[in-house]
PDB file of N, CA and C in Angstrom:
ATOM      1  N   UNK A   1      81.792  75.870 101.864  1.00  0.00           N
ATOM      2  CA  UNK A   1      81.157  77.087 101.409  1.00  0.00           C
ATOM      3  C   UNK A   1      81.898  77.584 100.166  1.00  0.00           C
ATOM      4  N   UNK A   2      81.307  78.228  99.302  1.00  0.00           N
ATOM      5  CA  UNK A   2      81.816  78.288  97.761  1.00  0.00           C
ATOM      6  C   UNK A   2      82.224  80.104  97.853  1.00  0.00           C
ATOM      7  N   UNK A   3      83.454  80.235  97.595  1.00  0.00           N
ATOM      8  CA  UNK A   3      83.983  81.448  97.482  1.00  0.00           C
ATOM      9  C   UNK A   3      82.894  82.100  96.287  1.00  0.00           C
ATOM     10  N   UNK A   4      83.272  81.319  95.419  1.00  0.00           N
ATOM     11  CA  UNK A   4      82.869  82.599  94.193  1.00  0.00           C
ATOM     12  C   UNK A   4      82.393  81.337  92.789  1.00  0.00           C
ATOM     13  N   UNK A   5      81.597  81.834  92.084  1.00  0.00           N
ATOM     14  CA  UNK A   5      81.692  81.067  90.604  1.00  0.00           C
ATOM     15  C   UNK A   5      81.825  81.243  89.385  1.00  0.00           C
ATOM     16  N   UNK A   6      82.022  80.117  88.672  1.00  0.00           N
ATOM     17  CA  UNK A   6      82.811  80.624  87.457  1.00  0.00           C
ATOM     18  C   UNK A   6      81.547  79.968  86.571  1.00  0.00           C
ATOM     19  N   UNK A   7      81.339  80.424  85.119  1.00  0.00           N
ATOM     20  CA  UNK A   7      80.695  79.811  83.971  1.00  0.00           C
ATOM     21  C   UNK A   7      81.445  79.394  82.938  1.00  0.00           C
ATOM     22  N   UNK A   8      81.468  78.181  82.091  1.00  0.00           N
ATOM     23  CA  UNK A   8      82.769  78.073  81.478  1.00  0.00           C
ATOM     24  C   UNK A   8      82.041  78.047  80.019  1.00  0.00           C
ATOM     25  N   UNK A   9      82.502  78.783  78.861  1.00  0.00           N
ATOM     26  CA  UNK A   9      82.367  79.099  78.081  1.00  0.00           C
ATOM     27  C   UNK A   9      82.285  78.021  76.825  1.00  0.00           C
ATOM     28  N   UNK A  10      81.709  78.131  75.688  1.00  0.00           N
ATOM     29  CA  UNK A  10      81.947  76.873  74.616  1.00  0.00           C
ATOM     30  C   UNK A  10      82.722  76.314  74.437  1.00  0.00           C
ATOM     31  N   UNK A  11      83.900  77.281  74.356  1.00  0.00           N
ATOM     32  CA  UNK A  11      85.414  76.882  74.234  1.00  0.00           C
ATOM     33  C   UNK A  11      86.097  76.039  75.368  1.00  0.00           C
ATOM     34  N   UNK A  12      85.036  76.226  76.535  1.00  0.00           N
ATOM     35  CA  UNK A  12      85.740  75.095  77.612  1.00  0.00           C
ATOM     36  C   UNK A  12      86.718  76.457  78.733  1.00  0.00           C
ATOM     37  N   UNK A  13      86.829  77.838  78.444  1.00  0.00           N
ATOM     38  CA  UNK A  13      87.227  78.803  79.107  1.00  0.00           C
ATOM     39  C   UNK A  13      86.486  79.540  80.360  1.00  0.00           C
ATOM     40  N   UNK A  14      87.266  79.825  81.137  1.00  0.00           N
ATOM     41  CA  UNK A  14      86.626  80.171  82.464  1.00  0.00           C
ATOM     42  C   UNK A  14      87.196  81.163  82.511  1.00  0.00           C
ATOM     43  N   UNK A  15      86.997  82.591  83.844  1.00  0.00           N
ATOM     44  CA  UNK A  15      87.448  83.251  84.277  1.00  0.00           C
ATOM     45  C   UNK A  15      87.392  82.913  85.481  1.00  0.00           C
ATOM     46  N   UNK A  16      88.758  83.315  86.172  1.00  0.00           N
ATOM     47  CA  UNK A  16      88.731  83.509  87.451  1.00  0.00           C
ATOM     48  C   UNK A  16      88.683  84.216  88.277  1.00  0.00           C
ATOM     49  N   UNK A  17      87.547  84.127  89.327  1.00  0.00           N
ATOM     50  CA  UNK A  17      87.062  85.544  89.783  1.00  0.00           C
ATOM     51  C   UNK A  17      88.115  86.314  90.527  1.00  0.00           C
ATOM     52  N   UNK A  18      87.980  87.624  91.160  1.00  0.00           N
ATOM     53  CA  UNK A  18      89.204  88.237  91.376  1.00  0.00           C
ATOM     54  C   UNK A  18      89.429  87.888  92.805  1.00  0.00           C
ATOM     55  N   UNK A  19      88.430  87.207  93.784  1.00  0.00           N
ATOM     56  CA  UNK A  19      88.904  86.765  94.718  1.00  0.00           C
ATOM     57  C   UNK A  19      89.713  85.670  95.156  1.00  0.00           C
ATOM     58  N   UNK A  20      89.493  84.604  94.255  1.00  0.00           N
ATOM     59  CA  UNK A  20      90.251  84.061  94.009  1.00  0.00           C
ATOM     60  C   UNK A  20      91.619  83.792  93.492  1.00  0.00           C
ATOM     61  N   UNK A  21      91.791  84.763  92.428  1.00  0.00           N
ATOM     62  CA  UNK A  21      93.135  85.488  92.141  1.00  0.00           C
ATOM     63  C   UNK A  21      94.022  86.024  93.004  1.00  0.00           C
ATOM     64  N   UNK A  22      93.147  86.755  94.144  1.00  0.00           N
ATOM     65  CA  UNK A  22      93.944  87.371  95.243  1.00  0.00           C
ATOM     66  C   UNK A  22      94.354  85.999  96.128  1.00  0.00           C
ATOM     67  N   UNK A  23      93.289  85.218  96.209  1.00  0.00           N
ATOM     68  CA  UNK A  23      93.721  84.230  97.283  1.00  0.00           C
ATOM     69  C   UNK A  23      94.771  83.182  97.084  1.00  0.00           C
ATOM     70  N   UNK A  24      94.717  83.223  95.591  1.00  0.00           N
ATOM     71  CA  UNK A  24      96.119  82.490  95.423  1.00  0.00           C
ATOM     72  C   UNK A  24      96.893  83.344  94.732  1.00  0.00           C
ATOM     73  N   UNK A  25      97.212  84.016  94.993  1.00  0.00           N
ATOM     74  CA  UNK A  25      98.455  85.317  94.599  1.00  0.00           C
ATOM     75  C   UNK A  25      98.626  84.982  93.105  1.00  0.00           C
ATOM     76  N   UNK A  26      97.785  85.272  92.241  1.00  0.00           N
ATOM     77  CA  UNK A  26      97.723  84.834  91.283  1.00  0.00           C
ATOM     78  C   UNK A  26      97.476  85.950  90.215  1.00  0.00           C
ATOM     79  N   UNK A  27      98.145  86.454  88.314  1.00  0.00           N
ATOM     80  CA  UNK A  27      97.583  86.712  87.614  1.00  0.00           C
ATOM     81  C   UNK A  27      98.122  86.850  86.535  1.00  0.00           C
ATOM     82  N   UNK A  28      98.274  87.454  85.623  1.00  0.00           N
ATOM     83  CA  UNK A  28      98.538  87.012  84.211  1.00  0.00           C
ATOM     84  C   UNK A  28      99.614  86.959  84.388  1.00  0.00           C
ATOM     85  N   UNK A  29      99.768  85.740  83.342  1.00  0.00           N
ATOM     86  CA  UNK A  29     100.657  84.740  83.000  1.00  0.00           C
ATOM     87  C   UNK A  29     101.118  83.587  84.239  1.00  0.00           C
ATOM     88  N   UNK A  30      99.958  83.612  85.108  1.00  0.00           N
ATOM     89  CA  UNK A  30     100.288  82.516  86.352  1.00  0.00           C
ATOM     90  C   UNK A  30      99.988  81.704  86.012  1.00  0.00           C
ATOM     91  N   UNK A  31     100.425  80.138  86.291  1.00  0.00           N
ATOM     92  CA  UNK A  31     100.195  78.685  85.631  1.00  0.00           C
ATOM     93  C   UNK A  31      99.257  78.295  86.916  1.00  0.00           C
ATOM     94  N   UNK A  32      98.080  77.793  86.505  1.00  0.00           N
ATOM     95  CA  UNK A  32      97.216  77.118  87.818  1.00  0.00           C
ATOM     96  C   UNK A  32      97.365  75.275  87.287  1.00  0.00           C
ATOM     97  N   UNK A  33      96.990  74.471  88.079  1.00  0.00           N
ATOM     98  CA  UNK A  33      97.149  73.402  87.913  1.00  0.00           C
ATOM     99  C   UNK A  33      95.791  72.215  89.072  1.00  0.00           C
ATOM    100  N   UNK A  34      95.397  71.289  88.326  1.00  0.00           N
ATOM    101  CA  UNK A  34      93.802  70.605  88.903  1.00  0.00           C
ATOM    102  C   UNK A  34      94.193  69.695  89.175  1.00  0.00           C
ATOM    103  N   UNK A  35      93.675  68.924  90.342  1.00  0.00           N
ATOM    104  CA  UNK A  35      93.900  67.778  90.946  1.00  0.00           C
ATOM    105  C   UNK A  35      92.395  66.977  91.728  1.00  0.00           C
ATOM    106  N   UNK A  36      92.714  65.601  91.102  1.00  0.00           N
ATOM    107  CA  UNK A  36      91.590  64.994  91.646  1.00  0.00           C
ATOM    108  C   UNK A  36      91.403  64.174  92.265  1.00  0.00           C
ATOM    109  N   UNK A  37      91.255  64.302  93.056  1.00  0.00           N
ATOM    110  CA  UNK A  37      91.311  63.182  94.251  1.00  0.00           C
ATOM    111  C   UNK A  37      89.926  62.499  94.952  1.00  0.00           C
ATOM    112  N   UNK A  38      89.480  61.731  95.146  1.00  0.00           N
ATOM    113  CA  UNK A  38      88.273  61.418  95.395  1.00  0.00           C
ATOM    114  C   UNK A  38      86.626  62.027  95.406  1.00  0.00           C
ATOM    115  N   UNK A  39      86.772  62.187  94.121  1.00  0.00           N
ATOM    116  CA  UNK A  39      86.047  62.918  93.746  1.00  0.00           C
ATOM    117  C   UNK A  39      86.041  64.271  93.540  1.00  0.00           C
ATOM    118  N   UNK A  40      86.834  64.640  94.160  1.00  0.00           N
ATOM    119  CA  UNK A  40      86.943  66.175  94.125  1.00  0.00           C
ATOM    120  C   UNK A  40      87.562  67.070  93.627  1.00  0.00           C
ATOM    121  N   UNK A  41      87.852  67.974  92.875  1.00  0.00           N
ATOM    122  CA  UNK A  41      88.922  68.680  92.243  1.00  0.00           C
ATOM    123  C   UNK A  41      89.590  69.256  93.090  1.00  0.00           C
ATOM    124  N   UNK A  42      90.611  70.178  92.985  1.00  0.00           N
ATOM    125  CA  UNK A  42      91.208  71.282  93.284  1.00  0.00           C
ATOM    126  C   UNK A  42      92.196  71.683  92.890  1.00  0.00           C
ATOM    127  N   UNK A  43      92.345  73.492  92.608  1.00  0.00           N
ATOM    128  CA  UNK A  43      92.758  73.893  91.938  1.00  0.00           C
ATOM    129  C   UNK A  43      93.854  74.785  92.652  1.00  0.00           C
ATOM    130  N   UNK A  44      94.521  74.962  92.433  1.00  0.00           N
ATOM    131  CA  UNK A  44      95.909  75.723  93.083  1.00  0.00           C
ATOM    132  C   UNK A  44      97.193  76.274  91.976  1.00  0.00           C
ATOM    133  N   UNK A  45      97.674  77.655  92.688  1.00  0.00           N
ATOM    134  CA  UNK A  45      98.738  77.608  91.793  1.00  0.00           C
ATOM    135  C   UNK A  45     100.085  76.847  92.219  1.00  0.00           C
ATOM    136  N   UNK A  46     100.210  77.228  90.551  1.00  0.00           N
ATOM    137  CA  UNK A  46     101.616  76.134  90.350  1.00  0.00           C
ATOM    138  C   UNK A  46     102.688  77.268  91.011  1.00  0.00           C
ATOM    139  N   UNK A  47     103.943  76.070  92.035  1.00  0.00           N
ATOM    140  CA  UNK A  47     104.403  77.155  92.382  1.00  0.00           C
ATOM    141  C   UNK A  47     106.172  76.841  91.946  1.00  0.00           C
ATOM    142  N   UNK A  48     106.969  78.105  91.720  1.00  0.00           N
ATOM    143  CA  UNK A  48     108.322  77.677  92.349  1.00  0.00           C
ATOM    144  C   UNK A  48     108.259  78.471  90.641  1.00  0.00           C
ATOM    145  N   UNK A  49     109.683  77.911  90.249  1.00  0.00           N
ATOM    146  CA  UNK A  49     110.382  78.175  88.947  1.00  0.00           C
ATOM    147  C   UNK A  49     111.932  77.532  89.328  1.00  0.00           C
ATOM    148  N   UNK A  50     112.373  76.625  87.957  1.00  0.00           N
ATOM    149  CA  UNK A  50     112.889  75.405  88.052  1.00  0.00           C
ATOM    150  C   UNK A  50     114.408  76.174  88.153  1.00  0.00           C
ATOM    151  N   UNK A  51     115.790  76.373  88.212  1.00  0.00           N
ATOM    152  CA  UNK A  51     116.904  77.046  88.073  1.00  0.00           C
ATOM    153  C   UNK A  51     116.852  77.210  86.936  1.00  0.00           C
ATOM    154  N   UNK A  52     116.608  76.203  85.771  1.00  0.00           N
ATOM    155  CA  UNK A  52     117.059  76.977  84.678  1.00  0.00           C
ATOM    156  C   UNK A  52     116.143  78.422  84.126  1.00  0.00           C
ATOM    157  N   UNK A  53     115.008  78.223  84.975  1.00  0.00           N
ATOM    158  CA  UNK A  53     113.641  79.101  84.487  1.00  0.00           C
ATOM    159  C   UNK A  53     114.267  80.690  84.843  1.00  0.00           C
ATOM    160  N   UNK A  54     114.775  80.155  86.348  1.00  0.00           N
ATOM    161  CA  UNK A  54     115.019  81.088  86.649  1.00  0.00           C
ATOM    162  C   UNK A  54     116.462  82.124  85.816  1.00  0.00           C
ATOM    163  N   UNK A  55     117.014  81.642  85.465  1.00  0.00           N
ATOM    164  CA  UNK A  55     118.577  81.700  84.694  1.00  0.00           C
ATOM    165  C   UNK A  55     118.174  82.664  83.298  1.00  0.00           C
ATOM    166  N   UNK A  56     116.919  81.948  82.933  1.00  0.00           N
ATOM    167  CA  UNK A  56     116.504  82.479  81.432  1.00  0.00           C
ATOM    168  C   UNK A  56     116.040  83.786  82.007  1.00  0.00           C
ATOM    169  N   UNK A  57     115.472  84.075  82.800  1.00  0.00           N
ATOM    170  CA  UNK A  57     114.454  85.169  82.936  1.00  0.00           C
ATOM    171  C   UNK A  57     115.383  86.156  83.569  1.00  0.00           C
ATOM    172  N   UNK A  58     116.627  85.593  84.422  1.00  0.00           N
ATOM    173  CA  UNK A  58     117.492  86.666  84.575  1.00  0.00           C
ATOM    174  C   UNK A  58     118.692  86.951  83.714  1.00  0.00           C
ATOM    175  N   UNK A  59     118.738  86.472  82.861  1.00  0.00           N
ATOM    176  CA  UNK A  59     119.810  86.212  81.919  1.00  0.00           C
ATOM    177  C   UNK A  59     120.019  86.109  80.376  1.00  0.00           C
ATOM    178  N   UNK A  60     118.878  85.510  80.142  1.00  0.00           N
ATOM    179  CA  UNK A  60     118.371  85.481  78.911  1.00  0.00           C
ATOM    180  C   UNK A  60     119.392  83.878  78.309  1.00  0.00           C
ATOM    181  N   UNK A  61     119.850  84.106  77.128  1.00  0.00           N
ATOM    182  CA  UNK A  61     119.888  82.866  77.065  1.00  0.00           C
ATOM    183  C   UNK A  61     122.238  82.710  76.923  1.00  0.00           C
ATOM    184  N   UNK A  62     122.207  83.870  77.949  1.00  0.00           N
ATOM    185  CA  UNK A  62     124.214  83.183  78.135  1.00  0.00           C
ATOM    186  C   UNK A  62     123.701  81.949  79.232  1.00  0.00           C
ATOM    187  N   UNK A  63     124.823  81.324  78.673  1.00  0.00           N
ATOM    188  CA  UNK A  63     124.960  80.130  79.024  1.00  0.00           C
ATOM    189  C   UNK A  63     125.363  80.358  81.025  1.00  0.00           C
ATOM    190  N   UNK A  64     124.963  79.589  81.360  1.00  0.00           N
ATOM    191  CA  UNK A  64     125.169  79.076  82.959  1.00  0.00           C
ATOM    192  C   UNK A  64     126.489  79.866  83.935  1.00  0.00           C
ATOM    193  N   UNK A  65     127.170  80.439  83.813  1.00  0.00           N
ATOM    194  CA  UNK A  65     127.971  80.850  85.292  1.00  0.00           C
ATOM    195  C   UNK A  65     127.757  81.112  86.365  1.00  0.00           C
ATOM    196  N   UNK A  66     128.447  81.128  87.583  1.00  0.00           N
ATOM    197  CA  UNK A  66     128.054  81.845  88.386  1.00  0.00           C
ATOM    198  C   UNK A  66     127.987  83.082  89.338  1.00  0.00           C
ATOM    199  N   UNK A  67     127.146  84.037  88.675  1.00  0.00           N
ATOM    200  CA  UNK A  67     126.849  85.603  88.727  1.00  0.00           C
ATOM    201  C   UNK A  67     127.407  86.018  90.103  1.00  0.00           C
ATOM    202  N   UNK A  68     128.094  87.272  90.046  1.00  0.00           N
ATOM    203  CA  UNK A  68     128.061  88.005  90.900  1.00  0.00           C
ATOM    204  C   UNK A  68     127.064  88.729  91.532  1.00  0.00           C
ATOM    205  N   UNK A  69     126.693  89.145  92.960  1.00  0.00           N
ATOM    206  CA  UNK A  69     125.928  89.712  93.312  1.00  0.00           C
ATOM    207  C   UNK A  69     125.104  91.022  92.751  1.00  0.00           C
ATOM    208  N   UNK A  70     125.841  91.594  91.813  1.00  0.00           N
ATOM    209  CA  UNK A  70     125.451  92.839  91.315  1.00  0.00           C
ATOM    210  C   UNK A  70     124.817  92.514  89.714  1.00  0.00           C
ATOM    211  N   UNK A  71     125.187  91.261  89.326  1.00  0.00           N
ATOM    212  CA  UNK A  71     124.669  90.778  88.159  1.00  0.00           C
ATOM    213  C   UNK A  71     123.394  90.347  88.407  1.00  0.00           C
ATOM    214  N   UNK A  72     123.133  89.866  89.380  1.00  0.00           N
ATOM    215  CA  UNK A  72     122.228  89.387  90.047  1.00  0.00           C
ATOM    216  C   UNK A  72     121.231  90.334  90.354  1.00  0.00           C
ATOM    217  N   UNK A  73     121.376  91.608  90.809  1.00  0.00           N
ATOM    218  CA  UNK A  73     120.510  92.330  91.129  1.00  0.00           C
ATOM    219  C   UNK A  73     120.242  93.025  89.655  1.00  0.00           C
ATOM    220  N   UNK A  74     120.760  92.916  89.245  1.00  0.00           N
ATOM    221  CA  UNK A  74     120.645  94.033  87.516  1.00  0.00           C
ATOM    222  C   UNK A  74     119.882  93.364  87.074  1.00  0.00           C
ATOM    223  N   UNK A  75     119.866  91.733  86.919  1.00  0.00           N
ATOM    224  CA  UNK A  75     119.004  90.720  86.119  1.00  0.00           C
ATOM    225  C   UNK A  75     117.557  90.576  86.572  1.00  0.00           C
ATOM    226  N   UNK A  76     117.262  91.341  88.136  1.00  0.00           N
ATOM    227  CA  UNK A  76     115.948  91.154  88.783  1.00  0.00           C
ATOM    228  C   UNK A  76     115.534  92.402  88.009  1.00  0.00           C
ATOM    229  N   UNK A  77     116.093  93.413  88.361  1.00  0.00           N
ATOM    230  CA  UNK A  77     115.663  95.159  87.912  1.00  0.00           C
ATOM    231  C   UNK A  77     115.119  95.046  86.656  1.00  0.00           C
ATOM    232  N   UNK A  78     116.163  94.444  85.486  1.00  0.00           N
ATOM    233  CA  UNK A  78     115.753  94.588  84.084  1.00  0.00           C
ATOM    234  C   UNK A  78     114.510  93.573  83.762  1.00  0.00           C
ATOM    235  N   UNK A  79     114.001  92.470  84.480  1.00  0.00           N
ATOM    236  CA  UNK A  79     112.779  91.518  84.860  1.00  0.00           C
ATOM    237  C   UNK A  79     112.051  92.124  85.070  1.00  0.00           C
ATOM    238  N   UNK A  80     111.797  93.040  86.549  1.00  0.00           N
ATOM    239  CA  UNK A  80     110.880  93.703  86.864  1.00  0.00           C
ATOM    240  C   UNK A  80     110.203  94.924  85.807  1.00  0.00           C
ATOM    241  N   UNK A  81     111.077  95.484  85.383  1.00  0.00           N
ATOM    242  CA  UNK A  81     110.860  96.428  84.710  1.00  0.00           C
ATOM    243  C   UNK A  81     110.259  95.974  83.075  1.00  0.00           C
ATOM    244  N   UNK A  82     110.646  94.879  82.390  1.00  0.00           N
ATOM    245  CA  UNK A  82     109.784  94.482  81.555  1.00  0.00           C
ATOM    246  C   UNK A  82     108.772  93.393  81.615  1.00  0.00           C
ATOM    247  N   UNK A  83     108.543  93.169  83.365  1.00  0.00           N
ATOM    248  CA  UNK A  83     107.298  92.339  83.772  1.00  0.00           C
ATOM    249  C   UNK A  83     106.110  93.672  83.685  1.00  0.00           C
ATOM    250  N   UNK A  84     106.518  94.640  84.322  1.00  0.00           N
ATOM    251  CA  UNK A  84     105.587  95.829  85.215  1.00  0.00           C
ATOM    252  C   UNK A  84     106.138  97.581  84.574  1.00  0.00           C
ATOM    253  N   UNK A  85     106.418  97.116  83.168  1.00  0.00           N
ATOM    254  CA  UNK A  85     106.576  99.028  82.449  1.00  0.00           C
ATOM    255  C   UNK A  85     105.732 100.036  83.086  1.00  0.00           C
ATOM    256  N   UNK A  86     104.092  99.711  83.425  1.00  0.00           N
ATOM    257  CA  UNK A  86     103.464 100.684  83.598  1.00  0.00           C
ATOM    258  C   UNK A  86     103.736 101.301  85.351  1.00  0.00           C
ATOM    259  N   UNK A  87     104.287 100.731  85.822  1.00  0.00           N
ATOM    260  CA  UNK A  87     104.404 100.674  87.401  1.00  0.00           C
ATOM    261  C   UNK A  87     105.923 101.516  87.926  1.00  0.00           C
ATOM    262  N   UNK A  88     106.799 101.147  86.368  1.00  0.00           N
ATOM    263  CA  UNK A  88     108.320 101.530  86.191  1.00  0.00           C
ATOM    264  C   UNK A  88     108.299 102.911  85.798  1.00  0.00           C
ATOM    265  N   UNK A  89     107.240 103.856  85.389  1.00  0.00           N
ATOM    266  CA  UNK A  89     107.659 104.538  83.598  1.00  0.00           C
ATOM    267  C   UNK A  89     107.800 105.437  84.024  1.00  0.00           C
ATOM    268  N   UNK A  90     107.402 106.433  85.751  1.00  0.00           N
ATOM    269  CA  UNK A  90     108.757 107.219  86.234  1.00  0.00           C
ATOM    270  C   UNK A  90     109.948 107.192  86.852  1.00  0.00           C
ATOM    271  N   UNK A  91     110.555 106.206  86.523  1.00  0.00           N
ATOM    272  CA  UNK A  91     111.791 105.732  87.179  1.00  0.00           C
ATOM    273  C   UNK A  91     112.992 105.809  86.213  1.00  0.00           C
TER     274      UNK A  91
END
């Protein structure tokens, strides 16, 4: 049974409907990824983030040590807060 559908545009662009978004915890800037297997597609998000991904996004670009707990939490806060400003902006 077909959740929902998409029309794909000249450019070869789709939207994805919002139920689907919800169902795979999914939205901007989420990487989805297609797979085909006997005939069939499917589409799923991409999941995880590699250590170094993670390192950049809490850290930016100092080189590799290993953080203390409180560095650690400062590096999520200052993430969150320039993932989600509008969600932050009385805080």
């Amino acid at each position: 049974m077909a959740i929902a559908q998409s029309k794909v545009t000249s450019q070869g662009q789709i939207s994805v409907p919002a139920e689907v978004r919800r169902r795979l915890g999914i939205g901007p800037g989420s990487v989805i990824e297609w797979e085909e297997k006997d005939g069939t597609m499917t589409v799923r998000r991409k999941g995880g983030y590699t250590f170094e991904e993670m390192h950049k996004i809490l850290f930016g670009d100092k080189p590799p040590v290993r953080p203390c707990r409180d560095d650690v939490k400062e590096g999520i806060r200052r993430y969150i807060l320039k993932r989600h400003p509008k969600r932050n902006a009385g805080h």
